[in-house]
C-alpha atoms as a PDB file:
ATOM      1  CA  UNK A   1     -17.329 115.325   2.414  1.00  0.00           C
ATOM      2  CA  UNK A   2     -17.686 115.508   6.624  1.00  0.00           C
ATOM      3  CA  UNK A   3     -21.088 114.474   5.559  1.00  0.00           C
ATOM      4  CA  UNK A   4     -20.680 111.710   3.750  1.00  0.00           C
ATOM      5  CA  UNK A   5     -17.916 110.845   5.935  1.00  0.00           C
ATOM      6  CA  UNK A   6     -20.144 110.599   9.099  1.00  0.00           C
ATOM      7  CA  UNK A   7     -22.582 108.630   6.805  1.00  0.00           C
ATOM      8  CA  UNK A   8     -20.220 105.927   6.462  1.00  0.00           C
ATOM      9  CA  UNK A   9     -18.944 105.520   9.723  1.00  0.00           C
ATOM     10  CA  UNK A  10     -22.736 105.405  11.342  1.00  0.00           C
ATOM     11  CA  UNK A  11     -23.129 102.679   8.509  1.00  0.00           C
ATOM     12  CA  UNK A  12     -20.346 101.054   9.486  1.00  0.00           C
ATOM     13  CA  UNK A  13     -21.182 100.825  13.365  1.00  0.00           C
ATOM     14  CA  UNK A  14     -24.619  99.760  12.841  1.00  0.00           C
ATOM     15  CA  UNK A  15     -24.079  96.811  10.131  1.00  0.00           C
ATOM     16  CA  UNK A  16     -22.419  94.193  12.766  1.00  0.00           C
ATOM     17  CA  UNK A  17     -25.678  94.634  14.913  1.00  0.00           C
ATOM     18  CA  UNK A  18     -27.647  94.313  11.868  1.00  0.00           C
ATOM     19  CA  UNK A  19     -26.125  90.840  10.414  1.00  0.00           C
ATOM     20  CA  UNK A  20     -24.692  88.971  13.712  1.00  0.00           C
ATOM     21  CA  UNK A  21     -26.918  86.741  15.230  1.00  0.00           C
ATOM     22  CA  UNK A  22     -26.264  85.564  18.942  1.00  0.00           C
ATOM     23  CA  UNK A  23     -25.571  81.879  18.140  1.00  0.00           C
ATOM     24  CA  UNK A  24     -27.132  79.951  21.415  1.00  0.00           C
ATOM     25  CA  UNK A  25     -25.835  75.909  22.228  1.00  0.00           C
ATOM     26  CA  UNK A  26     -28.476  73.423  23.149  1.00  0.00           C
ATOM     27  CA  UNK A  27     -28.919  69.649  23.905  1.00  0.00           C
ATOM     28  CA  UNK A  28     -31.996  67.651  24.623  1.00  0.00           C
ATOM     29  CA  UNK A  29     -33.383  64.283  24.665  1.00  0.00           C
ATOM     30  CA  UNK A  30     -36.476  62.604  23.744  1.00  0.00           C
ATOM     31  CA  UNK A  31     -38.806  59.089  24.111  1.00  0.00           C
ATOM     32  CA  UNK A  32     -40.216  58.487  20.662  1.00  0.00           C
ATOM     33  CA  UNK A  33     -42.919  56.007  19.873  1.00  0.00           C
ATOM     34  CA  UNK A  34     -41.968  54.135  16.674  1.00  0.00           C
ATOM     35  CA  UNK A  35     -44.268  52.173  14.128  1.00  0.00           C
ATOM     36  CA  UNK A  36     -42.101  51.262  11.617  1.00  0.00           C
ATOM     37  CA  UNK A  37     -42.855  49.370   8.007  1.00  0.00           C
ATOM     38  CA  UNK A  38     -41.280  48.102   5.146  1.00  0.00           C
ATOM     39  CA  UNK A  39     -41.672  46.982   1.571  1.00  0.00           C
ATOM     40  CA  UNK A  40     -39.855  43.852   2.394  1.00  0.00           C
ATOM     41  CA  UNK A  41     -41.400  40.325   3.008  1.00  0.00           C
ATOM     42  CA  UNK A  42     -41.747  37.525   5.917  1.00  0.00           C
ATOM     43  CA  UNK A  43     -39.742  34.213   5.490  1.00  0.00           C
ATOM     44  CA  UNK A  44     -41.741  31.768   2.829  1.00  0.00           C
ATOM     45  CA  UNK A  45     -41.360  27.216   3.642  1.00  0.00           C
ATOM     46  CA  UNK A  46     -41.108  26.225   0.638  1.00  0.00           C
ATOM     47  CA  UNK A  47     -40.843  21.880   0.928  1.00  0.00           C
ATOM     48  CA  UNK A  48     -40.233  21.611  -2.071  1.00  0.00           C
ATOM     49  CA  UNK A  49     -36.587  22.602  -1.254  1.00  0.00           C
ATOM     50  CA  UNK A  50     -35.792  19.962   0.926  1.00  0.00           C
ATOM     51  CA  UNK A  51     -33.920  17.304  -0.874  1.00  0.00           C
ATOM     52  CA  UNK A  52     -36.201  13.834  -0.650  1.00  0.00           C
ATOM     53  CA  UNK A  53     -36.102  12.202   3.148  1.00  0.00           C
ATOM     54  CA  UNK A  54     -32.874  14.082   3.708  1.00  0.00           C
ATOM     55  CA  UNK A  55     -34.315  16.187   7.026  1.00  0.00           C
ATOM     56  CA  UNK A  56     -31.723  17.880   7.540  1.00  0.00           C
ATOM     57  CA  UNK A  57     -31.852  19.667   4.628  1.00  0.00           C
ATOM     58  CA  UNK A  58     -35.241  21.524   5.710  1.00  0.00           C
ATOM     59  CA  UNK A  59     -32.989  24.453   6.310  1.00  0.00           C
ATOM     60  CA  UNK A  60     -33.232  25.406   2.475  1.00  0.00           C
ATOM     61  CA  UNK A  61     -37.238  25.307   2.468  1.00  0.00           C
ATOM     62  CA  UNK A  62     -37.228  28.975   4.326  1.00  0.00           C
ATOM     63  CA  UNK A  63     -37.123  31.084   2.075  1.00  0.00           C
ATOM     64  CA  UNK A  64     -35.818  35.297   3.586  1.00  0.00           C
ATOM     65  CA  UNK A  65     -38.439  37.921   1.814  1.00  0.00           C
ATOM     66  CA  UNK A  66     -40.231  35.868  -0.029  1.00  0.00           C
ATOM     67  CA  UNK A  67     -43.191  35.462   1.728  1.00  0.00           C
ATOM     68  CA  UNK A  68     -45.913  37.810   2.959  1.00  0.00           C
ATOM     69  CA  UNK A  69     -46.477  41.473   4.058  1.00  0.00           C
ATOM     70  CA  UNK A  70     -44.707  42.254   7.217  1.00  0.00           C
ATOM     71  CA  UNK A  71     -46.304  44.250  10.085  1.00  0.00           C
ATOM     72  CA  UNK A  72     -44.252  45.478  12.679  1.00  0.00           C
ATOM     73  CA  UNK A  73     -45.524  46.189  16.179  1.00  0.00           C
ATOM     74  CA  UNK A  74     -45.292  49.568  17.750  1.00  0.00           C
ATOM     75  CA  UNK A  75     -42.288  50.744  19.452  1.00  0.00           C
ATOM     76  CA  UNK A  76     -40.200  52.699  21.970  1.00  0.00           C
ATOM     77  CA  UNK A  77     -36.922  54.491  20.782  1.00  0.00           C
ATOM     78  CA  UNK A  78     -34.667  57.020  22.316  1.00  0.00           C
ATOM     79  CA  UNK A  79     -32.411  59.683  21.381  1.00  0.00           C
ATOM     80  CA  UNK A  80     -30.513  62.227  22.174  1.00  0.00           C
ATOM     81  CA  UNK A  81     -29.285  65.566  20.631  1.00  0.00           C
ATOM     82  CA  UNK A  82     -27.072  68.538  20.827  1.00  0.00           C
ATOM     83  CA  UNK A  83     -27.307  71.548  18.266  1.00  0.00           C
ATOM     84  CA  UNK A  84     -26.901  75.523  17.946  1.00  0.00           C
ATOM     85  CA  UNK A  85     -29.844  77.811  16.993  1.00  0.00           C
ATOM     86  CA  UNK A  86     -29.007  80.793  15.227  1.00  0.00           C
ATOM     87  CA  UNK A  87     -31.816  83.351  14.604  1.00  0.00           C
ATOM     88  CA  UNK A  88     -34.362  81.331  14.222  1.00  0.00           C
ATOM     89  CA  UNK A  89     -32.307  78.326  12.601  1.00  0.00           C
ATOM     90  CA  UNK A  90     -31.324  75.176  14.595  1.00  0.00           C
ATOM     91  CA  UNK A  91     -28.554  73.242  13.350  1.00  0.00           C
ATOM     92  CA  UNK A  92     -28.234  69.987  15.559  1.00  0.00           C
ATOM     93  CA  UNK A  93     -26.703  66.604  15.584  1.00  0.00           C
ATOM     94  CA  UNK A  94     -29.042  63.320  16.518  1.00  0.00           C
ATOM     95  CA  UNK A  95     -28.012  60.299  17.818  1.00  0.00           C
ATOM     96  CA  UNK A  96     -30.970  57.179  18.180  1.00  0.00           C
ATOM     97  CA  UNK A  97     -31.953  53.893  19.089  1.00  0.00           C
ATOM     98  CA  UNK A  98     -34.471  52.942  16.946  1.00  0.00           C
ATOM     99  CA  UNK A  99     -35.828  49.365  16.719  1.00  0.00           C
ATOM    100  CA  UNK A 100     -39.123  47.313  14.975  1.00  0.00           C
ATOM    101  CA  UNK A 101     -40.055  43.485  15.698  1.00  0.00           C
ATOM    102  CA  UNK A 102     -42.967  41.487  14.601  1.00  0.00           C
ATOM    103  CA  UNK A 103     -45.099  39.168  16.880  1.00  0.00           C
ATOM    104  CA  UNK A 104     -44.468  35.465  16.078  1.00  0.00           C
ATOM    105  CA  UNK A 105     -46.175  34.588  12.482  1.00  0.00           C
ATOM    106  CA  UNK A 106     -47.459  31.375  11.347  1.00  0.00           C
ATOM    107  CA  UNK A 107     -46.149  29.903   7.997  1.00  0.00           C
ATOM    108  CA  UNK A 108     -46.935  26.320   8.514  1.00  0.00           C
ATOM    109  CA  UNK A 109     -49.254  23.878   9.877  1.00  0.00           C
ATOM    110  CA  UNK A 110     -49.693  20.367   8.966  1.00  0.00           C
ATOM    111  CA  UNK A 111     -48.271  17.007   8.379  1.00  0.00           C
ATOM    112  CA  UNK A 112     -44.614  17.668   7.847  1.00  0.00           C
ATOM    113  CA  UNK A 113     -44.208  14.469   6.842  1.00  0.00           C
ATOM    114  CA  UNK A 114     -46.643  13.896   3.909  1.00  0.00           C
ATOM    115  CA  UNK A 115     -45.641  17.396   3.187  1.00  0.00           C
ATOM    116  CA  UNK A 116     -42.232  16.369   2.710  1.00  0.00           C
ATOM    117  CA  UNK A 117     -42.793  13.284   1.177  1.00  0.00           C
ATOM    118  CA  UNK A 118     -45.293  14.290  -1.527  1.00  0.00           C
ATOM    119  CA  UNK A 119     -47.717  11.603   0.317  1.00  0.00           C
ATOM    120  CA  UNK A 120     -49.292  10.644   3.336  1.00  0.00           C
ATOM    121  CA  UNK A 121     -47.819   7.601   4.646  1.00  0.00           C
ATOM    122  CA  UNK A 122     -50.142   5.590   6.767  1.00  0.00           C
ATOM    123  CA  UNK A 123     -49.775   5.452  10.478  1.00  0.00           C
ATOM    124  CA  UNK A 124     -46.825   7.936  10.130  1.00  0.00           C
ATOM    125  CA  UNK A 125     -47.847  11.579  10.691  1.00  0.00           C
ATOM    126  CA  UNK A 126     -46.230  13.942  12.388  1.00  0.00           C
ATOM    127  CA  UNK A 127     -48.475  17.217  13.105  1.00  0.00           C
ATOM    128  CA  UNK A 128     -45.932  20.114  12.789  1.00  0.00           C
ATOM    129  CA  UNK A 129     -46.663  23.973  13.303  1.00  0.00           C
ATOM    130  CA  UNK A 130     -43.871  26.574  11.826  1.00  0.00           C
ATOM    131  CA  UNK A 131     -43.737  30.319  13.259  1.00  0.00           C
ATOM    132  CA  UNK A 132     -41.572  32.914  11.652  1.00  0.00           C
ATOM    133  CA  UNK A 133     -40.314  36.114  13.662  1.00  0.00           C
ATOM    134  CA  UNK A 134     -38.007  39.761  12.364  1.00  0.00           C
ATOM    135  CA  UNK A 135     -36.753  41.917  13.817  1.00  0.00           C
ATOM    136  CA  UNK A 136     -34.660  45.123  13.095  1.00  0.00           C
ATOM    137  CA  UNK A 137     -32.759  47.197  15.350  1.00  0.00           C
ATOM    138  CA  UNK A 138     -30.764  50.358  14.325  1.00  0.00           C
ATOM    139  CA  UNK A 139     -29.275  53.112  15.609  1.00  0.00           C
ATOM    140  CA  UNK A 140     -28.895  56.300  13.842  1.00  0.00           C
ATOM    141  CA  UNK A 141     -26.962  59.384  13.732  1.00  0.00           C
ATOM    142  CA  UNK A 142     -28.318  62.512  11.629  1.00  0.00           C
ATOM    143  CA  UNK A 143     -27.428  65.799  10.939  1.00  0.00           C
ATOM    144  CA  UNK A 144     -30.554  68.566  11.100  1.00  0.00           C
ATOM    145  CA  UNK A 145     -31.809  71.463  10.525  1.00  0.00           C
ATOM    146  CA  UNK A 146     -34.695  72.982  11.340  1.00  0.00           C
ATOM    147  CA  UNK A 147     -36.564  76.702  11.104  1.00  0.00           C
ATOM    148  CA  UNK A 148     -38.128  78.005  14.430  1.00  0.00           C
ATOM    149  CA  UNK A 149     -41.453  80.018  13.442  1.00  0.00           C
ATOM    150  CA  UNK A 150     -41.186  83.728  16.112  1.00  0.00           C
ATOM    151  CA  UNK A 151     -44.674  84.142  17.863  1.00  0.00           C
ATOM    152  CA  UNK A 152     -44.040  86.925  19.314  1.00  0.00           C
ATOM    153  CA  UNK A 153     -44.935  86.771  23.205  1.00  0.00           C
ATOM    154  CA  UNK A 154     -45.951  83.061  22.577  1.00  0.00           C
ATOM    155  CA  UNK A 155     -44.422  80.315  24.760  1.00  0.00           C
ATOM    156  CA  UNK A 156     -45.040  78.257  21.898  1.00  0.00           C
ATOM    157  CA  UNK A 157     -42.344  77.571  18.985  1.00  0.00           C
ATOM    158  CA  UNK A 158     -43.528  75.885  16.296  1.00  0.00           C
ATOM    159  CA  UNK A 159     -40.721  74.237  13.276  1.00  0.00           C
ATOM    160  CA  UNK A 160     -39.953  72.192  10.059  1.00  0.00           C
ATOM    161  CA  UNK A 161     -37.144  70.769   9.925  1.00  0.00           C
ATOM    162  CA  UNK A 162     -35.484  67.556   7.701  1.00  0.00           C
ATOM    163  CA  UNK A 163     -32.052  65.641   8.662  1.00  0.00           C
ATOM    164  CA  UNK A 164     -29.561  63.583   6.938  1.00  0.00           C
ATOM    165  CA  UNK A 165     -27.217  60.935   7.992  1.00  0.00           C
ATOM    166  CA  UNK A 166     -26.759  56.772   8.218  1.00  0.00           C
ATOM    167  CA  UNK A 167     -27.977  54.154   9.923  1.00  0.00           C
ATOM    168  CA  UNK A 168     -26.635  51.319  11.141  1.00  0.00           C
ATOM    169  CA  UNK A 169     -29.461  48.120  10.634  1.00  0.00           C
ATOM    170  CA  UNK A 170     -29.253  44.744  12.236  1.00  0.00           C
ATOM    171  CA  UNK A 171     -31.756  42.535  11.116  1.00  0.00           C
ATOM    172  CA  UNK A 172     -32.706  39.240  11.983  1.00  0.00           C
ATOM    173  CA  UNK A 173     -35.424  36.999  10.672  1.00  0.00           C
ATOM    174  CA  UNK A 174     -36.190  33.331  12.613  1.00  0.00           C
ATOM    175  CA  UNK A 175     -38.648  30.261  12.345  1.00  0.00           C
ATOM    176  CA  UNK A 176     -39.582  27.784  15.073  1.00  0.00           C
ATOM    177  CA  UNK A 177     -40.308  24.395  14.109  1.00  0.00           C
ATOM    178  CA  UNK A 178     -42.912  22.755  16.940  1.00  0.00           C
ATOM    179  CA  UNK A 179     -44.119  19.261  16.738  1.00  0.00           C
ATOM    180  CA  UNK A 180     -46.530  17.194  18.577  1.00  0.00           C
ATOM    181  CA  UNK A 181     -44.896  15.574  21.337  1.00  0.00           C
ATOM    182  CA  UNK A 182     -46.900  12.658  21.509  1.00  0.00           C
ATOM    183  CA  UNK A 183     -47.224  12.108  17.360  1.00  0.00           C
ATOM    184  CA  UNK A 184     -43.291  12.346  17.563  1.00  0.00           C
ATOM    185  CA  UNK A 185     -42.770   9.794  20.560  1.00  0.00           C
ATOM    186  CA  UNK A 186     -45.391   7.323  18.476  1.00  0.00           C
ATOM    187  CA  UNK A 187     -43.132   7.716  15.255  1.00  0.00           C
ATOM    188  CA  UNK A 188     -39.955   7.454  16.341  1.00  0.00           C
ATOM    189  CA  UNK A 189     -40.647   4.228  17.233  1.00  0.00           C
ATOM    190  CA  UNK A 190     -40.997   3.129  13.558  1.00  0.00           C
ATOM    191  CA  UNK A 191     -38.096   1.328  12.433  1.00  0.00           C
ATOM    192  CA  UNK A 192     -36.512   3.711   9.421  1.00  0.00           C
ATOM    193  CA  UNK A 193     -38.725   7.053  10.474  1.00  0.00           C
ATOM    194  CA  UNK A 194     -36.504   7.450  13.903  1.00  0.00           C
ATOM    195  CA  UNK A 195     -33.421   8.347  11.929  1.00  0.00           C
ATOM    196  CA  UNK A 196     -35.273  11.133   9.357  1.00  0.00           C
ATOM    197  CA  UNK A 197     -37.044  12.733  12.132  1.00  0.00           C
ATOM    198  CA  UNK A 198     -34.221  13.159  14.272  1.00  0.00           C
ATOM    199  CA  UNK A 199     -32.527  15.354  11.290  1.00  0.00           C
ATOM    200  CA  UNK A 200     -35.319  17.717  11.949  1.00  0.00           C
ATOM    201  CA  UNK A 201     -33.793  20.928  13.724  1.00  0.00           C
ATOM    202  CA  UNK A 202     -36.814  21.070  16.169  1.00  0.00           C
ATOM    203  CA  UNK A 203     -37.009  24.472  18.055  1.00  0.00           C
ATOM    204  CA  UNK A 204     -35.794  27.785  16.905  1.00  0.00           C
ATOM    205  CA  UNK A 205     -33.938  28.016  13.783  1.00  0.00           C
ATOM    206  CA  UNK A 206     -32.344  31.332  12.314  1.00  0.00           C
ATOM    207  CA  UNK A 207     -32.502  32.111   8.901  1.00  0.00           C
ATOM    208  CA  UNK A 208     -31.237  35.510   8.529  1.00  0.00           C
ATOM    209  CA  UNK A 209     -29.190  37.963  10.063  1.00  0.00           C
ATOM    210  CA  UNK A 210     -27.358  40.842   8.801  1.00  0.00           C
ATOM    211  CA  UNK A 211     -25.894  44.213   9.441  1.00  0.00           C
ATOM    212  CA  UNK A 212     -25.798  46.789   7.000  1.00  0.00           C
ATOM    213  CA  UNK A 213     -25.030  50.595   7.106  1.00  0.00           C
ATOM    214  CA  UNK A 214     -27.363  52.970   4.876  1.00  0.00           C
ATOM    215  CA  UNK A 215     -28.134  56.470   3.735  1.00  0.00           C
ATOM    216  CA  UNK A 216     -30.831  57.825   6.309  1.00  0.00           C
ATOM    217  CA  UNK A 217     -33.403  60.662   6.004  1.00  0.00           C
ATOM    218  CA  UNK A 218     -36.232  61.919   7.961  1.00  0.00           C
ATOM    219  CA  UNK A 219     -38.644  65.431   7.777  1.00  0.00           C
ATOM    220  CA  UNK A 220     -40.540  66.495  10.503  1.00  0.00           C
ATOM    221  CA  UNK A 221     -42.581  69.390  11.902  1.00  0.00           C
ATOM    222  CA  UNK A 222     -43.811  70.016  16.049  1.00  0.00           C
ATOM    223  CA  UNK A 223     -43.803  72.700  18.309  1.00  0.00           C
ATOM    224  CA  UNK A 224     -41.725  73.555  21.604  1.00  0.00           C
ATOM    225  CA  UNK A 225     -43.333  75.322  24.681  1.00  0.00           C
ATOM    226  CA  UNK A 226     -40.728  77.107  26.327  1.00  0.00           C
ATOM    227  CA  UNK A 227     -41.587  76.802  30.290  1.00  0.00           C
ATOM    228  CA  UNK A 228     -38.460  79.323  31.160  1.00  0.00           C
ATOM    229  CA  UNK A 229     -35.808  80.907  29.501  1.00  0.00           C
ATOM    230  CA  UNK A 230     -33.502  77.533  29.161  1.00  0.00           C
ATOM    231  CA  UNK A 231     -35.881  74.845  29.188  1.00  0.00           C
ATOM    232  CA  UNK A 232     -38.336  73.897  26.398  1.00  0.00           C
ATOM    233  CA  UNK A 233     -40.967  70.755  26.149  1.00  0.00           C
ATOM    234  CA  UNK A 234     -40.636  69.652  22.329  1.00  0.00           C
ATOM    235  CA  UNK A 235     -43.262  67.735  20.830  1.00  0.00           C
ATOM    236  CA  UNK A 236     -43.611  66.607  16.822  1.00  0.00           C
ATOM    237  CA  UNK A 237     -44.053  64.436  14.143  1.00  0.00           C
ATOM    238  CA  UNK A 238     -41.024  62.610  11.797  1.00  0.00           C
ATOM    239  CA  UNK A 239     -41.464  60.314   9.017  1.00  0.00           C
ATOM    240  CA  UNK A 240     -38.088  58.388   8.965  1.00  0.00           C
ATOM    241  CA  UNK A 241     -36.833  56.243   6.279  1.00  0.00           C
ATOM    242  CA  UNK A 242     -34.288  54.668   4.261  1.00  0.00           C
ATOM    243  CA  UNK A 243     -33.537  52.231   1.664  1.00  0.00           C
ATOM    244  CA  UNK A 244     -32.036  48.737   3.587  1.00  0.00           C
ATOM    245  CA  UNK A 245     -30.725  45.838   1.369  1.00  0.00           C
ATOM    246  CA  UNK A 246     -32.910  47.481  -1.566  1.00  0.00           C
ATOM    247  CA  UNK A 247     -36.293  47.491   0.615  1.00  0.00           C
ATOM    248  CA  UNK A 248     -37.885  50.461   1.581  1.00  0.00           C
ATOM    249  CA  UNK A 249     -37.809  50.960   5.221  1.00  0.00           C
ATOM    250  CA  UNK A 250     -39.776  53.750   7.086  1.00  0.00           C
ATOM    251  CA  UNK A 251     -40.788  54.638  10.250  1.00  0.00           C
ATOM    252  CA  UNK A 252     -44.201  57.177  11.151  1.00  0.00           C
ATOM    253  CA  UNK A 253     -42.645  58.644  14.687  1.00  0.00           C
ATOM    254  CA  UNK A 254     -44.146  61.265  17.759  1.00  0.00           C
ATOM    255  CA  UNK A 255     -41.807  62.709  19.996  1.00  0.00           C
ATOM    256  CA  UNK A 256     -41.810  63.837  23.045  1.00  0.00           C
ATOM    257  CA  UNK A 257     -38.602  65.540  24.626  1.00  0.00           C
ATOM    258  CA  UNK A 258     -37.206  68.134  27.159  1.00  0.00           C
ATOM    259  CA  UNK A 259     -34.381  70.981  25.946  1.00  0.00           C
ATOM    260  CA  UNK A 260     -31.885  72.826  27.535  1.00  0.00           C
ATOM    261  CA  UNK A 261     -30.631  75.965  26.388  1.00  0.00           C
ATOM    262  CA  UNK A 262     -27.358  77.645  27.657  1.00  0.00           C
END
């Protein structure tokens, strides 16, 4: 009985220092470079929209995703974070400004005029170059978790890890209608052309531009190198993405970032 007794009290005293973990608060902060795509399209000019001479109607020709493929520059984002690591768990919470834009994109260049009017019309052209732009900026706010892989003496700690959360998207698509200046000083002088030119919106023009808040995901895997006993260099790979107005949107994403742990 004494033995059996001492048994369970030398089981008792050992199991807290078996199953508690020292749970260990963090935050950090990162520069991310960003180059984002999507499965959704440029803005399409369609003339056929535009509703006989009526000019000012050349608002319905552009046409949001319905053109072609989009390819969005590289990028800059930033983020911050603050988390717990237990064991060799991190649980943290993410908050980003993420963003992707595409150069200026031509969709047109011609005659608007005979394009409009199904005809060219002689001494009346009107030389006419049409540029389409996007952009999307977002910022995010995930929760994640990732697994910290022990190297022993290492200073090095690689992890996997995957988050969760939304993202709030602003998008904005554009065109720019330029003309020649000298075709359009020569035509406007026409008796009858003046007033359907002027009903052009000449300039920039915007066609789109929403804000929408979506389910966001991301994995990712890096390593930290751990220069003391509270600061660590983080650097890794995420593949971000989300679903935005039914389009897949996704983002291929290295980070760089400095952590502090208390």
């Amino acid at each position: 009985m004494k033995k059996t007794l001492a048994l369970f009290m030398a089981t008792a005293m050992f199991a807290p220092s078996a199953f508690a973990a020292e749970i260990t608060p963090y935050v950090g902060v990162g520069l991310v470079i960003d180059k984002a795509g999507t499965s959704a399209k440029r803005v399409r000019f369609d003339p056929s929209q535009i509703q006989g001479p009526d000019m000012s109607t050349i608002g319905n020709a552009f046409i949001p995703n319905a053109g072609s493929d989009m390819d969005f520059d590289m990028a800059f984002a930033g983020e911050i974070t603050a988390g717990v690591k237990i064991g060799n768990v991190r649980a943290e919470l993410e908050a980003a400004i993420r963003s992707a834009s595409e150069d200026d994109y031509e969709i047109y260049n011609g005659d608007i005029v005979s394009t409009i009017m199904g005809t060219s019309l002689p001494g009346i052209t009107l030389p006419t170059e049409i540029e389409t732009s996007t952009s999307v900026r977002h910022n995010s706010y995930l929760f994640n978790m990732y697994y910290d892989f022990d190297l022993g003496d290492s200073n090095w700690t690689p992890y996997i890890g995957a988050g969760v959360g939304f993202g709030v998207y602003r998008q904005k698509a554009s065109v720019e209608i330029d003309v020649d200046d000298a075709a359009l000083a020569a035509i406007s002088q026409i008796p009858g052309v003046s007033g359907i030119i002027s009903q052009i919106p000449f300039g920039e023009m915007e066609v789109a531009n929403d804000t929408l808040y979506e389910f966001e995901w991301q994995v990712g895997i890096g390593t930290a190198y751990n220069f003391t006993e509270n600061w660590a260099m983080d650097i890794g790979y995420r593949f971000n993405s989300s679903n935005v107005a039914d389009e897949f949107v996704y983002a291929h994403e290295i980070k760089v970032g400095a952590r502090y742990t208390f």
